[in-house]
PDB file of N, CA and C in Angstrom:
ATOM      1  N   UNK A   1     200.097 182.122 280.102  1.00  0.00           N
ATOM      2  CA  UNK A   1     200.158 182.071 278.664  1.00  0.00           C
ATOM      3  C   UNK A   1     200.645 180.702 278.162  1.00  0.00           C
ATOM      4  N   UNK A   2     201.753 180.221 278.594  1.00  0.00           N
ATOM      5  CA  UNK A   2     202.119 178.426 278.813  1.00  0.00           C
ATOM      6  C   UNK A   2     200.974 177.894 278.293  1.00  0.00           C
ATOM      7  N   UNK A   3     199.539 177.642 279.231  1.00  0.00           N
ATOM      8  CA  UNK A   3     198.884 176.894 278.931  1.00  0.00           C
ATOM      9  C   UNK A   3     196.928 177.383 278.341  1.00  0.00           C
ATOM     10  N   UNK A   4     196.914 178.430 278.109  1.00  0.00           N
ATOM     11  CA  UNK A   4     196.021 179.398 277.351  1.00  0.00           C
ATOM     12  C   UNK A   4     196.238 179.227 276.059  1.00  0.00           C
ATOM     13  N   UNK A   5     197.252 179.676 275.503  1.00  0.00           N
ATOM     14  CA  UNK A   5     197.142 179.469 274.146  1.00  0.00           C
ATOM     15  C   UNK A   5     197.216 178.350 273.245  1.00  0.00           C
ATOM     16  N   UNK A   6     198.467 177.281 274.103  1.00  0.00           N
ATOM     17  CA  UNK A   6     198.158 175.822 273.454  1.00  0.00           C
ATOM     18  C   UNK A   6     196.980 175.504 273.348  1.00  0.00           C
ATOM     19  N   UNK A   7     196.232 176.132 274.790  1.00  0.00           N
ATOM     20  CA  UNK A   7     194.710 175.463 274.524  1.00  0.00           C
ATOM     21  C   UNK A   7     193.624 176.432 273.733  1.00  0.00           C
ATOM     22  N   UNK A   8     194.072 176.671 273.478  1.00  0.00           N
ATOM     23  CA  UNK A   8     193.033 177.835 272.512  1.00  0.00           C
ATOM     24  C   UNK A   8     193.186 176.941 271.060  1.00  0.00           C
ATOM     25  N   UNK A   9     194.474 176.992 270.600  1.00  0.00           N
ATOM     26  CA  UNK A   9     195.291 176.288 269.144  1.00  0.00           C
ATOM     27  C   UNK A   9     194.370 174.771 269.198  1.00  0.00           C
ATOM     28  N   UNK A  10     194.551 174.323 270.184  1.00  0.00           N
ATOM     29  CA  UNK A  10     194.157 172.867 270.007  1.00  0.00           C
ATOM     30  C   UNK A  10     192.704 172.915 270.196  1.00  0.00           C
ATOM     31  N   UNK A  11     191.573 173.624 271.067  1.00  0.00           N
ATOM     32  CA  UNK A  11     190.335 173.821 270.655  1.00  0.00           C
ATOM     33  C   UNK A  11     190.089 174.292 269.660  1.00  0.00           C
ATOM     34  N   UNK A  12     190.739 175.124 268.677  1.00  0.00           N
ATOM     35  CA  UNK A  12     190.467 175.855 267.291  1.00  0.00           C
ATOM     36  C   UNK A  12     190.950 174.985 266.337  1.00  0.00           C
ATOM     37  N   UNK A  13     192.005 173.899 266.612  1.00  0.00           N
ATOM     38  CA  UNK A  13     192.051 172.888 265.458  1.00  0.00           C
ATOM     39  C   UNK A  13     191.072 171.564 265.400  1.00  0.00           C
ATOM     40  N   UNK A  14     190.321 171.469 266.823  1.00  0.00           N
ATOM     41  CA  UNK A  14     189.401 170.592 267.232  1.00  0.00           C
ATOM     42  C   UNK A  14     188.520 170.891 266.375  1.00  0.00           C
ATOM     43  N   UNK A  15     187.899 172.214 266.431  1.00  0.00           N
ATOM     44  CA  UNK A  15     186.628 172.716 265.745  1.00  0.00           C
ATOM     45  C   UNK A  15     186.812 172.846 264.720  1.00  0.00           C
ATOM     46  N   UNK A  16     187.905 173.150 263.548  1.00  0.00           N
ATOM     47  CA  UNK A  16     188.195 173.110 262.722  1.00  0.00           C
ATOM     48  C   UNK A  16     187.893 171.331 261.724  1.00  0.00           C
ATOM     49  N   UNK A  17     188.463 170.948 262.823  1.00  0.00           N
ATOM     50  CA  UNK A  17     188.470 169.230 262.419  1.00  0.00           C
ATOM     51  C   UNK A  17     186.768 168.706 262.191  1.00  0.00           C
ATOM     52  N   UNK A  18     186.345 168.604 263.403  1.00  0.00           N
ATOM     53  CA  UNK A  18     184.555 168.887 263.502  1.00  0.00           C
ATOM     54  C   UNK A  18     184.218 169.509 262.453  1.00  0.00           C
ATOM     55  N   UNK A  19     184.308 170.690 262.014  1.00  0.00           N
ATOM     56  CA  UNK A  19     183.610 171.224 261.122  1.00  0.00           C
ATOM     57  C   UNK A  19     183.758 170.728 259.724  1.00  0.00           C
ATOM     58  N   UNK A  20     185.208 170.239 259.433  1.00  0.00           N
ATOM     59  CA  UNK A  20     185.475 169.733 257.928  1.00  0.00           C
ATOM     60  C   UNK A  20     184.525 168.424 258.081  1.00  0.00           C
ATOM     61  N   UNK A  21     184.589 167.661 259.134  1.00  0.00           N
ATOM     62  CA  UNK A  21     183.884 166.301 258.966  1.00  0.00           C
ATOM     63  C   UNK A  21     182.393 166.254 259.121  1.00  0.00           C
ATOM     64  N   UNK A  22     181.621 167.631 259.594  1.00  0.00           N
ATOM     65  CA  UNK A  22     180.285 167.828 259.593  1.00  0.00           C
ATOM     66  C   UNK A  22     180.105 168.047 258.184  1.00  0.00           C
ATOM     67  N   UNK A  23     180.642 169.268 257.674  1.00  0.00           N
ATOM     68  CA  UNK A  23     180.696 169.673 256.004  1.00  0.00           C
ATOM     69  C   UNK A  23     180.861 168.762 255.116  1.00  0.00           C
ATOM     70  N   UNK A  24     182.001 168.169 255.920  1.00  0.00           N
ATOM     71  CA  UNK A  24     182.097 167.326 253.942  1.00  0.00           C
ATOM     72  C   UNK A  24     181.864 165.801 254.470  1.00  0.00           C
ATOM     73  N   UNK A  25     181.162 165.674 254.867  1.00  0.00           N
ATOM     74  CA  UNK A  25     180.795 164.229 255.534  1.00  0.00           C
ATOM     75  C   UNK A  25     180.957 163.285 254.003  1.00  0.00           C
ATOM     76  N   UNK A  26     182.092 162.219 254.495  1.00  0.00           N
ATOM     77  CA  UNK A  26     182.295 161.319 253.220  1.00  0.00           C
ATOM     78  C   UNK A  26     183.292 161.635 251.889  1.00  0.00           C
ATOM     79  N   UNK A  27     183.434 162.894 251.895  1.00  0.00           N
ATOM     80  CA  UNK A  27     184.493 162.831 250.520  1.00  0.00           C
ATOM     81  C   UNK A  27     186.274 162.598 251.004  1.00  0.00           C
ATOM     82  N   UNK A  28     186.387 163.119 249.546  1.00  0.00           N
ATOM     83  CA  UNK A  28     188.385 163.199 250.425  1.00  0.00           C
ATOM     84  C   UNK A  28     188.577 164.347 251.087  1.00  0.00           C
ATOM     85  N   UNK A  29     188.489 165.219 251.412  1.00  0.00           N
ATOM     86  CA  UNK A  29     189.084 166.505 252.734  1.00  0.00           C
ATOM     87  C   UNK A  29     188.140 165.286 253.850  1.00  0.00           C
ATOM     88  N   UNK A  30     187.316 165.037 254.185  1.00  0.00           N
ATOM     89  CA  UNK A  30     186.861 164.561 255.327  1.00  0.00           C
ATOM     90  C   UNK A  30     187.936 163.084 255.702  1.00  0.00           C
ATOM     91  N   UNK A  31     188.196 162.626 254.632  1.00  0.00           N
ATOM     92  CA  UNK A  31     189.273 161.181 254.828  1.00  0.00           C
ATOM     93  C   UNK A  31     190.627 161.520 255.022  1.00  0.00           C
ATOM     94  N   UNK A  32     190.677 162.839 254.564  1.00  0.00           N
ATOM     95  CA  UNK A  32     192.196 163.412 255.020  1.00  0.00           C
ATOM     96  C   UNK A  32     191.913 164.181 256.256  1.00  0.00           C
ATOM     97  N   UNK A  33     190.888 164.692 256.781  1.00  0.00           N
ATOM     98  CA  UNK A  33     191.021 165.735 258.227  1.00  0.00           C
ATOM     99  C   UNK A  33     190.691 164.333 258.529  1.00  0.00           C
ATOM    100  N   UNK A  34     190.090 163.554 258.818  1.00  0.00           N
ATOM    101  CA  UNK A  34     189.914 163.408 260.105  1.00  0.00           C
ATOM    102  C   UNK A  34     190.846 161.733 260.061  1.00  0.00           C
ATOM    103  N   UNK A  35     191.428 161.333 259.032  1.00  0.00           N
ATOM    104  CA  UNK A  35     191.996 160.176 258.812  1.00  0.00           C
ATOM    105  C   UNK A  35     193.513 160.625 259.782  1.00  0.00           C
ATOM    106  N   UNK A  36     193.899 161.795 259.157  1.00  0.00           N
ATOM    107  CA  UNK A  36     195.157 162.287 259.831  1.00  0.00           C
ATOM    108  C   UNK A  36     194.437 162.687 261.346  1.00  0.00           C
ATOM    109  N   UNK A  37     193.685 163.183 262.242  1.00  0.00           N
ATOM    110  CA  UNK A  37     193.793 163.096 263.097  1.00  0.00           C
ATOM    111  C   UNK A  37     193.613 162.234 264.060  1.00  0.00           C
ATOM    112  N   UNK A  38     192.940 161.156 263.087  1.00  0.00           N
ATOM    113  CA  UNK A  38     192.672 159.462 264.152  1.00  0.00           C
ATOM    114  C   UNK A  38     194.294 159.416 263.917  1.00  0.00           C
ATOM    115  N   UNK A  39     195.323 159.064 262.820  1.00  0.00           N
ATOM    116  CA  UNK A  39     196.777 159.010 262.731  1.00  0.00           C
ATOM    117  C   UNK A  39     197.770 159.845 263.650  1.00  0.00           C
ATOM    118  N   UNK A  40     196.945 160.500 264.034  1.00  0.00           N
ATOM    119  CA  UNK A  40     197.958 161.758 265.092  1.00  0.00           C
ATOM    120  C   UNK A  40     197.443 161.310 266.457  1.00  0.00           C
ATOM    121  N   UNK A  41     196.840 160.665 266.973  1.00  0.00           N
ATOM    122  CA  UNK A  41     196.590 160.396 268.013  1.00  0.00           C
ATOM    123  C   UNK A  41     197.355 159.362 268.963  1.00  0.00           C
ATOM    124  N   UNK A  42     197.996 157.868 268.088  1.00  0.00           N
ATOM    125  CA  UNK A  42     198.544 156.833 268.143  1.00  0.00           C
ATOM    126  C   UNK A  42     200.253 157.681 268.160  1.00  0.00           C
ATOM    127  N   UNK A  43     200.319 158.494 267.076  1.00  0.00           N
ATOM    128  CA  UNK A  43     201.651 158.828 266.943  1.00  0.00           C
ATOM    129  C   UNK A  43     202.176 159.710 267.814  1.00  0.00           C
ATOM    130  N   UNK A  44     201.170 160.134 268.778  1.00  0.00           N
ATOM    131  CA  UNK A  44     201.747 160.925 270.047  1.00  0.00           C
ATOM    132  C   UNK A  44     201.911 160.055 271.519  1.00  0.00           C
ATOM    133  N   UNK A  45     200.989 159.138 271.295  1.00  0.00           N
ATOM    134  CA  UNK A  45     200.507 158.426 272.778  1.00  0.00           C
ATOM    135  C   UNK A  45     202.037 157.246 273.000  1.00  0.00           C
ATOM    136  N   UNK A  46     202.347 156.800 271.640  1.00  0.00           N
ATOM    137  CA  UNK A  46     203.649 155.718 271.696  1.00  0.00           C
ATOM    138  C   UNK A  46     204.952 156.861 271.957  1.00  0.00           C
ATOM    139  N   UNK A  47     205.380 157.727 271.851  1.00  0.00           N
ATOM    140  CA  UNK A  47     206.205 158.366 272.284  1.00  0.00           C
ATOM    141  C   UNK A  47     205.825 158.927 273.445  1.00  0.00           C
ATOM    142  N   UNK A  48     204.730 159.235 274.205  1.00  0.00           N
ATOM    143  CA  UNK A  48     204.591 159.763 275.288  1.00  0.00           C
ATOM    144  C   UNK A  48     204.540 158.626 276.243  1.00  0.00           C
ATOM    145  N   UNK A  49     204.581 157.341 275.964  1.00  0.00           N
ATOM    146  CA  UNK A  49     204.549 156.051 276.515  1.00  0.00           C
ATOM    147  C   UNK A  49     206.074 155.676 276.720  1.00  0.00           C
ATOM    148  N   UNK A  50     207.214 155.919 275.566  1.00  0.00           N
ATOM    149  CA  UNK A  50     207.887 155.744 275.394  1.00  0.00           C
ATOM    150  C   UNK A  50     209.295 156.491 276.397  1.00  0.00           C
ATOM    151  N   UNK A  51     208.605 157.645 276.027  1.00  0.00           N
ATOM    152  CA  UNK A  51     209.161 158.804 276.946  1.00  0.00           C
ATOM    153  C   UNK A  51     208.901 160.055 277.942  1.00  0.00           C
ATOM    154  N   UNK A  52     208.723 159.688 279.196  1.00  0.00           N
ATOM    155  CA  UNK A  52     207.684 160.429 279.942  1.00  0.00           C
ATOM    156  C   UNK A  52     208.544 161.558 280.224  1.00  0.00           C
ATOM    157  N   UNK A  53     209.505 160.973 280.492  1.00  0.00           N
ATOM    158  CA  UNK A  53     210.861 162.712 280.932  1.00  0.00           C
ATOM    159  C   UNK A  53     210.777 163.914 280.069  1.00  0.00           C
ATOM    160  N   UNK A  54     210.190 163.618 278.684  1.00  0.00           N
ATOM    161  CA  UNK A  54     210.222 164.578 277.504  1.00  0.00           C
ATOM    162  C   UNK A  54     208.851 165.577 277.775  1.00  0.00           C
ATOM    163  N   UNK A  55     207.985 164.982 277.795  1.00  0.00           N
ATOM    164  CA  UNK A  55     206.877 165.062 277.931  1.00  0.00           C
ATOM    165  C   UNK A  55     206.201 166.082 279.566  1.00  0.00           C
ATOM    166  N   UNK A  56     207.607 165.618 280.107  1.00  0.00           N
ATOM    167  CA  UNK A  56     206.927 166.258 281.343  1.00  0.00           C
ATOM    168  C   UNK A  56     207.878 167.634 281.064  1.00  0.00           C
ATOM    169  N   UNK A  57     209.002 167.483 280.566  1.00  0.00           N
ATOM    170  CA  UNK A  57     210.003 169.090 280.571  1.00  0.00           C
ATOM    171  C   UNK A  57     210.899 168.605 281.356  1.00  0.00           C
ATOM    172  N   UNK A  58     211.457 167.244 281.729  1.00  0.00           N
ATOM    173  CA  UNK A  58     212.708 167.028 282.835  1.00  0.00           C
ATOM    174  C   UNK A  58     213.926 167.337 281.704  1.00  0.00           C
ATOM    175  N   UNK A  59     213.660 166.483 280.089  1.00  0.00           N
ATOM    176  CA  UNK A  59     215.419 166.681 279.897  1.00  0.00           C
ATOM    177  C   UNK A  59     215.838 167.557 279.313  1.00  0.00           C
ATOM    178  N   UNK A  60     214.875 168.927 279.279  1.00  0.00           N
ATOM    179  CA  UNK A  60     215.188 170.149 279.209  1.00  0.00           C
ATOM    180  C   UNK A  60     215.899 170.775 279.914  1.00  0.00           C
ATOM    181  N   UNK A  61     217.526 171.042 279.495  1.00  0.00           N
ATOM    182  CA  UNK A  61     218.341 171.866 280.542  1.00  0.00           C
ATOM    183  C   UNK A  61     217.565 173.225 280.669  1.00  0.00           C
ATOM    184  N   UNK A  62     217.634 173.913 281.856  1.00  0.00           N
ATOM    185  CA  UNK A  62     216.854 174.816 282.252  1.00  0.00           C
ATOM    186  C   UNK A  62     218.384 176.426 282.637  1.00  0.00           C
ATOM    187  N   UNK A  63     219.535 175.977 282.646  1.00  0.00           N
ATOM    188  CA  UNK A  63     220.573 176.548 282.575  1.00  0.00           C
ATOM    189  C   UNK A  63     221.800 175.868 281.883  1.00  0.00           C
ATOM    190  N   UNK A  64     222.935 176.852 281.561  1.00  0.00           N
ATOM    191  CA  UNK A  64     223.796 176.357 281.228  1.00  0.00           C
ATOM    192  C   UNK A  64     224.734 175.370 282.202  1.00  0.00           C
ATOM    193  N   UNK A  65     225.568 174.400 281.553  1.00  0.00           N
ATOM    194  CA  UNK A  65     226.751 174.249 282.505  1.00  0.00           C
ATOM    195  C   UNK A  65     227.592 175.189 282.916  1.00  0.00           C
ATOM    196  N   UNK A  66     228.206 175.430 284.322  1.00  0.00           N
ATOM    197  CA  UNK A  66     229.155 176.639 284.219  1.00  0.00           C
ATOM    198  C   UNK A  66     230.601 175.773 283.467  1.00  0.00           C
ATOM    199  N   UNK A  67     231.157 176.434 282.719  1.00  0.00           N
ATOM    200  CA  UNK A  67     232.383 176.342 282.252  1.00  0.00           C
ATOM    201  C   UNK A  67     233.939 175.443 283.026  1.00  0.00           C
ATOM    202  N   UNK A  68     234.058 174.014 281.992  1.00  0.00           N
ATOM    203  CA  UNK A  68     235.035 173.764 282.764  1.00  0.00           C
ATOM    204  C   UNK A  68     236.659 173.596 282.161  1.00  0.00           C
ATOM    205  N   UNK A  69     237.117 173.112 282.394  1.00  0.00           N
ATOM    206  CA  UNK A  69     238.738 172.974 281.757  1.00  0.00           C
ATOM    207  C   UNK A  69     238.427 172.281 280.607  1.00  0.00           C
ATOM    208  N   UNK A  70     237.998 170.796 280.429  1.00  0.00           N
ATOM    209  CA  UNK A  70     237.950 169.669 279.990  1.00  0.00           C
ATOM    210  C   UNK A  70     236.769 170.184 278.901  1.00  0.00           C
ATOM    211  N   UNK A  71     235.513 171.013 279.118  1.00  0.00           N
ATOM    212  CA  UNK A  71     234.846 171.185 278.495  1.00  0.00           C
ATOM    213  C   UNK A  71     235.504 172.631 277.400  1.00  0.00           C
ATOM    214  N   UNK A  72     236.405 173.358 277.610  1.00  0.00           N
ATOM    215  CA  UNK A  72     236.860 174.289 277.144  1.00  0.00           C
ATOM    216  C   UNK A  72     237.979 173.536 275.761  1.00  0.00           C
ATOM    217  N   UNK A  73     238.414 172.616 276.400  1.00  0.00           N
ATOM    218  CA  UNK A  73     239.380 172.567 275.792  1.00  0.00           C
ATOM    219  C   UNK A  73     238.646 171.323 274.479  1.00  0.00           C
ATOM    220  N   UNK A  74     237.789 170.867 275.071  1.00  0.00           N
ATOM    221  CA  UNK A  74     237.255 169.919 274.145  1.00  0.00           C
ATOM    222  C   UNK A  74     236.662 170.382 272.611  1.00  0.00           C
ATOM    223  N   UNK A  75     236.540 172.272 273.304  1.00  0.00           N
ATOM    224  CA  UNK A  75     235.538 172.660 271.960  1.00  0.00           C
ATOM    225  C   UNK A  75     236.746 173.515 271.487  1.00  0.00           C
ATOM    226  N   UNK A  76     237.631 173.618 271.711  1.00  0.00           N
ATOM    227  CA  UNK A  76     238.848 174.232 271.047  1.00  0.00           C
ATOM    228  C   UNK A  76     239.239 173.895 269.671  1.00  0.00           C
ATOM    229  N   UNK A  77     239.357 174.560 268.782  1.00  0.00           N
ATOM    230  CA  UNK A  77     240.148 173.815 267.454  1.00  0.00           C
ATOM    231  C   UNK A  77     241.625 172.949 267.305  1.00  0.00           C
ATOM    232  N   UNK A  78     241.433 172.406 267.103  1.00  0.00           N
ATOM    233  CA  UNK A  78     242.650 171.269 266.622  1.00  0.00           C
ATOM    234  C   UNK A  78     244.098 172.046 266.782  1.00  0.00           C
ATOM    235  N   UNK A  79     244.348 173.088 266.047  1.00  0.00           N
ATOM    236  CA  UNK A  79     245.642 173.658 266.107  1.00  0.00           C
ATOM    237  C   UNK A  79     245.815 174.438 267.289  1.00  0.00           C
ATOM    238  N   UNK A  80     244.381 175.237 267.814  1.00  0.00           N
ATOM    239  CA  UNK A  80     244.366 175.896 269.284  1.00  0.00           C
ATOM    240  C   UNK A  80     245.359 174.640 270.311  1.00  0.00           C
ATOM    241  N   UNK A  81     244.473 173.099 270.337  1.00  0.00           N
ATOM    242  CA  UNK A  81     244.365 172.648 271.326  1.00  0.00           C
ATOM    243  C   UNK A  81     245.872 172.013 271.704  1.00  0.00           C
ATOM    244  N   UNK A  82     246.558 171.782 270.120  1.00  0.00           N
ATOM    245  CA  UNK A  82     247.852 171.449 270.457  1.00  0.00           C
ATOM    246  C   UNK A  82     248.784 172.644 270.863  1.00  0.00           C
ATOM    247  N   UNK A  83     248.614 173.587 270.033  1.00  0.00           N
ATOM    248  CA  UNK A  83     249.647 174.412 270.914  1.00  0.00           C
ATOM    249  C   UNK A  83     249.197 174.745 272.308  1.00  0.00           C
ATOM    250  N   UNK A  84     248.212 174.616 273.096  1.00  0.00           N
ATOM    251  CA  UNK A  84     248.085 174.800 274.463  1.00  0.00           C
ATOM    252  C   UNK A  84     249.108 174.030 275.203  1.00  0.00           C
ATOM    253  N   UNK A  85     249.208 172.408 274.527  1.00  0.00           N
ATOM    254  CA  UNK A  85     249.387 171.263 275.257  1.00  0.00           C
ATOM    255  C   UNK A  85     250.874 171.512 275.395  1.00  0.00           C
ATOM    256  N   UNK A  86     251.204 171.642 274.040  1.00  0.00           N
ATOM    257  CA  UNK A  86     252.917 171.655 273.815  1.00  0.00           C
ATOM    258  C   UNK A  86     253.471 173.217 274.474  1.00  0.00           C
ATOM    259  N   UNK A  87     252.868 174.002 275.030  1.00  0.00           N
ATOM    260  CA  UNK A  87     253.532 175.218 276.028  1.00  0.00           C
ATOM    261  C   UNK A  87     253.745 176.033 275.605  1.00  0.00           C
TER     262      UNK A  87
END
């Protein structure tokens, strides 16, 4: 399902696109479909150039951190964290 339905969405906005620019060959919906999708093309390729780790799913944590002192105490509130300190 991962990769079925993206590709379904993106062949159905393909044909969608095709079809406004067969139909209205030359007016404004044809300078806006297909102006924005020559514009969407550049604006994906420089960030996917930019950043391949994103793109592939690496800097997606895939679990949590397990729980540590330093991280506990960091998300503590202000008045929590001093009275811990002071005993």
């Amino acid at each position: 399902m991962k990769g079925i339905l993206p590709a379904l969405g993106g062949f159905a906005l393909l044909f969608a696109a095709a079809w406004t620019a067969v139909t209205s060959w030359f007016s404004a919906i044809f300078v806006l479909g297909v102006g924005s999708l020559l514009i969407g093309i550049p604006i994906y390729l420089v960030p996917a150039r930019l950043m391949p780790p994103f793109f592939r799913g690496e800097v997606l944590a895939r679990q949590l951190p397990e729980p540590t002192e330093r991280i506990i105490e960091a998300d503590a509130p202000e008045h929590e964290a001093g009275a811990a300190t002071r005993g």
